[in-house]
C-alpha atoms as a PDB file:
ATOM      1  CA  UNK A   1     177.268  79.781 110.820  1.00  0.00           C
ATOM      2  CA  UNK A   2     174.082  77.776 110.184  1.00  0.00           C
ATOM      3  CA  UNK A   3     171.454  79.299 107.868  1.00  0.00           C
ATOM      4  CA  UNK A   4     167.613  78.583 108.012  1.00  0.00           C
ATOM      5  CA  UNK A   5     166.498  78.078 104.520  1.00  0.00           C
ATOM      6  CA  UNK A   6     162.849  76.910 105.156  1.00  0.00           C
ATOM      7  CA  UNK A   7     161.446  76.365 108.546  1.00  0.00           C
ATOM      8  CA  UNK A   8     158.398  73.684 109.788  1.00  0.00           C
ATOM      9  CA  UNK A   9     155.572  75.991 107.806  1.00  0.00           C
ATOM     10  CA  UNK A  10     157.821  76.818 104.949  1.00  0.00           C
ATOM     11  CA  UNK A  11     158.584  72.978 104.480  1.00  0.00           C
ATOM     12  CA  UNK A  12     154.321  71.879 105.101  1.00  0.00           C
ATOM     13  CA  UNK A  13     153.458  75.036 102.427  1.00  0.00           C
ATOM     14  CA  UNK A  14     156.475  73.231 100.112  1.00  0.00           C
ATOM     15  CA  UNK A  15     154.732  69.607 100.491  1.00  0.00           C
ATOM     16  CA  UNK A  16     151.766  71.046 100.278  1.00  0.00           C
ATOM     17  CA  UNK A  17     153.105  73.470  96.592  1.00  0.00           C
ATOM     18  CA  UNK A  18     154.121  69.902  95.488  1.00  0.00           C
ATOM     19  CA  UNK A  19     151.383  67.636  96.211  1.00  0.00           C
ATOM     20  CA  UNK A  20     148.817  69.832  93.941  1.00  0.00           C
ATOM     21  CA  UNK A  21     151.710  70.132  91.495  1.00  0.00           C
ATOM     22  CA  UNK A  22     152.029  65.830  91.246  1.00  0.00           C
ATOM     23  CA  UNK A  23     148.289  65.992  91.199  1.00  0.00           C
ATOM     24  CA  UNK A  24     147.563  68.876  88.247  1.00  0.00           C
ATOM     25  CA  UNK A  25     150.872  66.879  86.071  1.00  0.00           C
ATOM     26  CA  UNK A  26     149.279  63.425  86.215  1.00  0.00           C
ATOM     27  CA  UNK A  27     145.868  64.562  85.811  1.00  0.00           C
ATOM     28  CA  UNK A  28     144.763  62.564  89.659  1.00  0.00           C
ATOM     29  CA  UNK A  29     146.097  60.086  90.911  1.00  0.00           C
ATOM     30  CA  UNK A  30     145.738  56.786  88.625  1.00  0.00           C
ATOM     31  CA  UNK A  31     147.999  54.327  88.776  1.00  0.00           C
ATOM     32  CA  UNK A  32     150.243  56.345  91.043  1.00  0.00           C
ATOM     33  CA  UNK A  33     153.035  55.159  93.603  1.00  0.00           C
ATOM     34  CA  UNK A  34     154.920  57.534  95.732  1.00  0.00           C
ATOM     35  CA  UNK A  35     158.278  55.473  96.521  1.00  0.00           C
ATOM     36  CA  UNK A  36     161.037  57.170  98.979  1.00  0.00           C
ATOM     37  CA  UNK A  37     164.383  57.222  99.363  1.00  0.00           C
ATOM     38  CA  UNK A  38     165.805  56.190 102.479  1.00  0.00           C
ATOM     39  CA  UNK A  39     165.766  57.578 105.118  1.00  0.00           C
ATOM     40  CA  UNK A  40     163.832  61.110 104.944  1.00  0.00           C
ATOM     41  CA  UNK A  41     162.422  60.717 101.220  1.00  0.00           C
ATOM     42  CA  UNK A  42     160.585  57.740 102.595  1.00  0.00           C
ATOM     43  CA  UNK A  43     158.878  60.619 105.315  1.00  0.00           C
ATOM     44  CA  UNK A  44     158.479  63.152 102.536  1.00  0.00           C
ATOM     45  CA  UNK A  45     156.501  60.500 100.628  1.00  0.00           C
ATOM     46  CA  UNK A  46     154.636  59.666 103.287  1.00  0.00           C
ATOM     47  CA  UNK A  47     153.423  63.315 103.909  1.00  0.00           C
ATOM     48  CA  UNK A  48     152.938  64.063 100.288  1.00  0.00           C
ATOM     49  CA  UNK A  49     150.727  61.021 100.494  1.00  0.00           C
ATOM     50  CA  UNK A  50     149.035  62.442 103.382  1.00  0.00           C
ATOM     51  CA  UNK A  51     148.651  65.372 101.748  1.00  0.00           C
ATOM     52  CA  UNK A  52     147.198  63.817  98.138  1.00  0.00           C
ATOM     53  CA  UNK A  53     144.464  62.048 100.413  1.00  0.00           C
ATOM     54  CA  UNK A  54     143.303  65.041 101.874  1.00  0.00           C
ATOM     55  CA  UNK A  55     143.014  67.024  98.607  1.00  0.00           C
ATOM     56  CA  UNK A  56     141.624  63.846  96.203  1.00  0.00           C
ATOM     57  CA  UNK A  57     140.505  61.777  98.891  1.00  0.00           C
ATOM     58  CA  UNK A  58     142.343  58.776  97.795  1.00  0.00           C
ATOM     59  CA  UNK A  59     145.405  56.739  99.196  1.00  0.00           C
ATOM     60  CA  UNK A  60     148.594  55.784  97.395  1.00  0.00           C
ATOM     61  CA  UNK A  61     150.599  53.271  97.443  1.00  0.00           C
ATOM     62  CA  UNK A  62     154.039  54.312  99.274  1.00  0.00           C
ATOM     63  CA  UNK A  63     157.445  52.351  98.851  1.00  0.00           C
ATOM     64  CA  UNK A  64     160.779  52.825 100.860  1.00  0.00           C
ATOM     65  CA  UNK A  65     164.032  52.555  98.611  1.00  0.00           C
ATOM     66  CA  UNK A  66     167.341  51.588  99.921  1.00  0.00           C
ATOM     67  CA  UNK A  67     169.936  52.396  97.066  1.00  0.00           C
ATOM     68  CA  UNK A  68     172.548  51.474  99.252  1.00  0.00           C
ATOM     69  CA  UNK A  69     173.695  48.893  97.037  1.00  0.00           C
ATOM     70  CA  UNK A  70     173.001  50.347  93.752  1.00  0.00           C
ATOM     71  CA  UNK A  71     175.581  53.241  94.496  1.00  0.00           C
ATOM     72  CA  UNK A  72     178.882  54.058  92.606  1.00  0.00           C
ATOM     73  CA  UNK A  73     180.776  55.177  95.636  1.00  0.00           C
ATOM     74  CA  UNK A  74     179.962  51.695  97.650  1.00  0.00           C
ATOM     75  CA  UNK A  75     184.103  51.029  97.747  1.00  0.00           C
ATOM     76  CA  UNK A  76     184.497  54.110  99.183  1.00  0.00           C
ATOM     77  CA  UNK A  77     182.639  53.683 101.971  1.00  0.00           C
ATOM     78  CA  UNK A  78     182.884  50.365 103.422  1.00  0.00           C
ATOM     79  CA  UNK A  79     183.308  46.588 102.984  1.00  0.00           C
ATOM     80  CA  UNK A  80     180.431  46.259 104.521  1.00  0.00           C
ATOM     81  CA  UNK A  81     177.820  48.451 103.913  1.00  0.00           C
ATOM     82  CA  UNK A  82     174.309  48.791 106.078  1.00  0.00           C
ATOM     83  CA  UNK A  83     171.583  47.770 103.836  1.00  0.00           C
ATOM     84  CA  UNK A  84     168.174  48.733 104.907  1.00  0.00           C
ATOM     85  CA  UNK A  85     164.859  47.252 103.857  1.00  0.00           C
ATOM     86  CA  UNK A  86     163.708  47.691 100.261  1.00  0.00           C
ATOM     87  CA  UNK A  87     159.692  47.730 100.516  1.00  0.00           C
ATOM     88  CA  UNK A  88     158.370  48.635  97.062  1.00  0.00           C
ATOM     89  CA  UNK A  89     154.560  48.026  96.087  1.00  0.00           C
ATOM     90  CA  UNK A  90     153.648  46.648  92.318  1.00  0.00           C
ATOM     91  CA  UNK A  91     155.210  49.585  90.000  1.00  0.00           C
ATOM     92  CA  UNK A  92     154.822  47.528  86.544  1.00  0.00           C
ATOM     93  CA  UNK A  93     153.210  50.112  84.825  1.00  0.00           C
ATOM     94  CA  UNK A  94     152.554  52.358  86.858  1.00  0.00           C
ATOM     95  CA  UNK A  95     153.504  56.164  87.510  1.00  0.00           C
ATOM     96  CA  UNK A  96     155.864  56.274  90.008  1.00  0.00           C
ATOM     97  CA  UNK A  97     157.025  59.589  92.110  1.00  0.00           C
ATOM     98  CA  UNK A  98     160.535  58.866  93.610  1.00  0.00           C
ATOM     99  CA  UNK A  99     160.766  61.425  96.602  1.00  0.00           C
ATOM    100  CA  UNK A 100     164.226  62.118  97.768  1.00  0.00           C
ATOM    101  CA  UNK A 101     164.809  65.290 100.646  1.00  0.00           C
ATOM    102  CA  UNK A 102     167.211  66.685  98.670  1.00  0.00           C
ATOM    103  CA  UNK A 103     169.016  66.599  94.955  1.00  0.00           C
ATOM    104  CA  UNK A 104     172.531  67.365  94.667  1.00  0.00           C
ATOM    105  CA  UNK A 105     174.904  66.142  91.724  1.00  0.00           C
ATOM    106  CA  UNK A 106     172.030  63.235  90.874  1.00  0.00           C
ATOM    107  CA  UNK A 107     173.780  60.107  92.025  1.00  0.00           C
ATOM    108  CA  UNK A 108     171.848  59.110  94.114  1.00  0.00           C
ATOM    109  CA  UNK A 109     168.560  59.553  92.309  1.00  0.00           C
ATOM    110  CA  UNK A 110     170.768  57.553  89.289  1.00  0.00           C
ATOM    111  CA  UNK A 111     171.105  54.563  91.505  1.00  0.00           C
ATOM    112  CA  UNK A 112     167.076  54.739  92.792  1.00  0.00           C
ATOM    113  CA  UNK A 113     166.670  54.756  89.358  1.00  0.00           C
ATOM    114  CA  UNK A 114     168.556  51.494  89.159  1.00  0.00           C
ATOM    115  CA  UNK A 115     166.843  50.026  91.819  1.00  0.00           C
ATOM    116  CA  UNK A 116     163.140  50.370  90.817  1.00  0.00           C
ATOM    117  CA  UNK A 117     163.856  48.944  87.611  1.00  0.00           C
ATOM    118  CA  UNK A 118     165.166  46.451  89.097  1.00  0.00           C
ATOM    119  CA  UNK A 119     162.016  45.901  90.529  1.00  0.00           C
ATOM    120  CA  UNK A 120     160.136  46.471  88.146  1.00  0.00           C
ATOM    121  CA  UNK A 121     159.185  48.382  84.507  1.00  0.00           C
ATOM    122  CA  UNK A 122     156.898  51.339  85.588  1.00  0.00           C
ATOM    123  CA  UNK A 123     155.535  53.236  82.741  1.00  0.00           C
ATOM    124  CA  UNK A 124     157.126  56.823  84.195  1.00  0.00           C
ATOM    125  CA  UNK A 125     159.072  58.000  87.092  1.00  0.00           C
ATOM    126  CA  UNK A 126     158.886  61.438  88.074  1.00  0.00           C
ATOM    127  CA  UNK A 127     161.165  63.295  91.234  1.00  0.00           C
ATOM    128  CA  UNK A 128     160.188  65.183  93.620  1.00  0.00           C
ATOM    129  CA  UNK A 129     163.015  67.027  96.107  1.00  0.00           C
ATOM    130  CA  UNK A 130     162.473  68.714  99.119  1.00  0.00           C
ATOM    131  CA  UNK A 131     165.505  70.960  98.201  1.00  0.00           C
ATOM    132  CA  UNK A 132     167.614  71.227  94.359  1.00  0.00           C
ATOM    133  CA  UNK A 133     171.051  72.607  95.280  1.00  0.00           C
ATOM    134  CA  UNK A 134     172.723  72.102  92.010  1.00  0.00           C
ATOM    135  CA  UNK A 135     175.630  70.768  91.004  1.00  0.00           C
ATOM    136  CA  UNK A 136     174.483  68.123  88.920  1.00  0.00           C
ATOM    137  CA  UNK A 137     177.099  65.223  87.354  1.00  0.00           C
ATOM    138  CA  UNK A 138     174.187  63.638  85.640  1.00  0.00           C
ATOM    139  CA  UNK A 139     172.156  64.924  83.484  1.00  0.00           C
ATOM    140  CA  UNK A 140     169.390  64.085  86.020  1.00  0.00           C
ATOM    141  CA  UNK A 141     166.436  67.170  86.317  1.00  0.00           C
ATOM    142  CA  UNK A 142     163.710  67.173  89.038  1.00  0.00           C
ATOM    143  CA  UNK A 143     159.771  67.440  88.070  1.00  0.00           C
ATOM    144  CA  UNK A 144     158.584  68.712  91.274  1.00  0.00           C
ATOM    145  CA  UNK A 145     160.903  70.936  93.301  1.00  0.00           C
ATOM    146  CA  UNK A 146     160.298  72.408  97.068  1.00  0.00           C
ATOM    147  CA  UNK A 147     163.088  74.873  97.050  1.00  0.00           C
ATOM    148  CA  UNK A 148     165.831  75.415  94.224  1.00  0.00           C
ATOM    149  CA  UNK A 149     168.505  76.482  96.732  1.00  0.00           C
ATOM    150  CA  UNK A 150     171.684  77.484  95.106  1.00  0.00           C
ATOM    151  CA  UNK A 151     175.268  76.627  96.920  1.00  0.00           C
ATOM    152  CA  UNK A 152     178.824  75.817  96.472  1.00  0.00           C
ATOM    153  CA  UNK A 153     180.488  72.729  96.999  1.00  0.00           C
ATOM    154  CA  UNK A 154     181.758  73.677  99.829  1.00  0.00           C
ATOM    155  CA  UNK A 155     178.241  74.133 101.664  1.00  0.00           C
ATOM    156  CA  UNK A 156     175.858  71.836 103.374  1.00  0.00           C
ATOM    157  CA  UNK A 157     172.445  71.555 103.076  1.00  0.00           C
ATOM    158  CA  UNK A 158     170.646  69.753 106.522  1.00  0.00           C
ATOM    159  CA  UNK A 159     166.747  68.358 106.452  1.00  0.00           C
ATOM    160  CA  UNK A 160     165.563  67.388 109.719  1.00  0.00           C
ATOM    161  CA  UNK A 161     162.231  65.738 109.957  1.00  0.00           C
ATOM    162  CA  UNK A 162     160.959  65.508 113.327  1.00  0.00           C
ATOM    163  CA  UNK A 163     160.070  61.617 112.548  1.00  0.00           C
ATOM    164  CA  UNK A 164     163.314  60.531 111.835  1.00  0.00           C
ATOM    165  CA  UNK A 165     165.176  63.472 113.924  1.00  0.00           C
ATOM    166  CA  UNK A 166     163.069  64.054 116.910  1.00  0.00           C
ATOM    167  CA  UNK A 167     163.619  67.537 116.316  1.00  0.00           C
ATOM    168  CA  UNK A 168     161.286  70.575 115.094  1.00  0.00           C
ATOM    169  CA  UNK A 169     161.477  70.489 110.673  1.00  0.00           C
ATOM    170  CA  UNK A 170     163.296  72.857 109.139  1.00  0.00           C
ATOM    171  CA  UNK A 171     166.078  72.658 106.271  1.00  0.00           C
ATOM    172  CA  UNK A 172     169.090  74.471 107.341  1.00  0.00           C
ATOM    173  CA  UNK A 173     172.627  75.792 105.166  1.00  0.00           C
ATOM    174  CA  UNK A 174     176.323  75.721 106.443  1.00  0.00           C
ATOM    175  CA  UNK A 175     179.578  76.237 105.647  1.00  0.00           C
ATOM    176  CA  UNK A 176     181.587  72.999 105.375  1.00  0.00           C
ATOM    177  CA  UNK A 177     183.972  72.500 108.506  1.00  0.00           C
ATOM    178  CA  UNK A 178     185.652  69.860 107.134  1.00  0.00           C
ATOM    179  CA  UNK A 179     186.525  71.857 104.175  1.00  0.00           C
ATOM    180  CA  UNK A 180     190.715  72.628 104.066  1.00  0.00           C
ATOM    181  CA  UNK A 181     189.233  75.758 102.034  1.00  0.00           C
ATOM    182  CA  UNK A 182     187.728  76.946 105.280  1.00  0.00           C
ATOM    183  CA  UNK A 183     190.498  76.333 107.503  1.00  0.00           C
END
């Protein structure tokens, strides 16, 4: 059975929550860079964004982060993984809000860690997530959370963004089929 945990005005009033939450932390928006996560953190920044320029009346800078290659689990996957493009503006020194849909055991938000500096030294990063579930193996905390939904392991946490989905937004929770626990 499939849960709806926020709907298409629960997830705008969330981005919205957020956006003056990134804004009151960092005093504006100086030296600021939102940078996504592939594939719907890059959406989330780009609405946050949207979102920052209606409330300051400025743009920021938005990058798009493939971590594909920065992740520990790469052998597990495939020889031959799909990398995506990597489009990240100057972040030397700057403040830089990674923007992921949601946070789970922090892996992933480990590896776009990775990757920026990689790209670059900025003088902060902060994270912003749609959805905190838990479950952390790092010790990796968010700074700007939508939802804190608690689950077990053996749940599933959807986000469906009608730009990369074609479907209405809404974040949904379900038992794990694939689970031998549920069979």
């Amino acid at each position: 059975m499939e849960k709806v945990i926020l709907d298409e005005a629960a997830i705008r009033r969330a981005l919205t929550r957020i956006a003056y939450e990134i804004l009151e932390r960092n005093k504006g928006v100086e030296d600021m860079v939102l940078v996504g996560i592939k594939t719907r953190g890059v959406t989330l920044a780009e609405r946050l964004a949207e979102r920052i320029k209606q409330i300051e009346g400025k743009e920021l800078s938005i990058g798009e982060l493939d971590i594909t290659l920065y992740r520990d689990d790469l052998s597990e996957k495939s020889e031959h993984p799909h990398v995506r493009e990597t489009v990240i503006p100057d972040i030397i020194g700057k403040r830089v809000i990674l923007v992921d849909d949601v946070l789970f055991t922090g892996r992933t938000i480990r590896a776009a860690m990775d990757a920026l500096i990689d790209v670059g030294r900025p003088q902060l990063i902060q994270l912003a997530v749609l959805i905190d579930r838990g479950h952390r193996e790092l010790p990796i905390r968010p700074d700007f959370i939508g939802k804190n939904v608690p689950t077990s392991r053996n749940e599933i946490i959807s986000v469906v963004v009608s730009e990369v989905d074609g479907l209405t937004d809404s974040v949904t929770l379900r038992e794990n089929s694939n689970d031998p626990a549920n069979k």
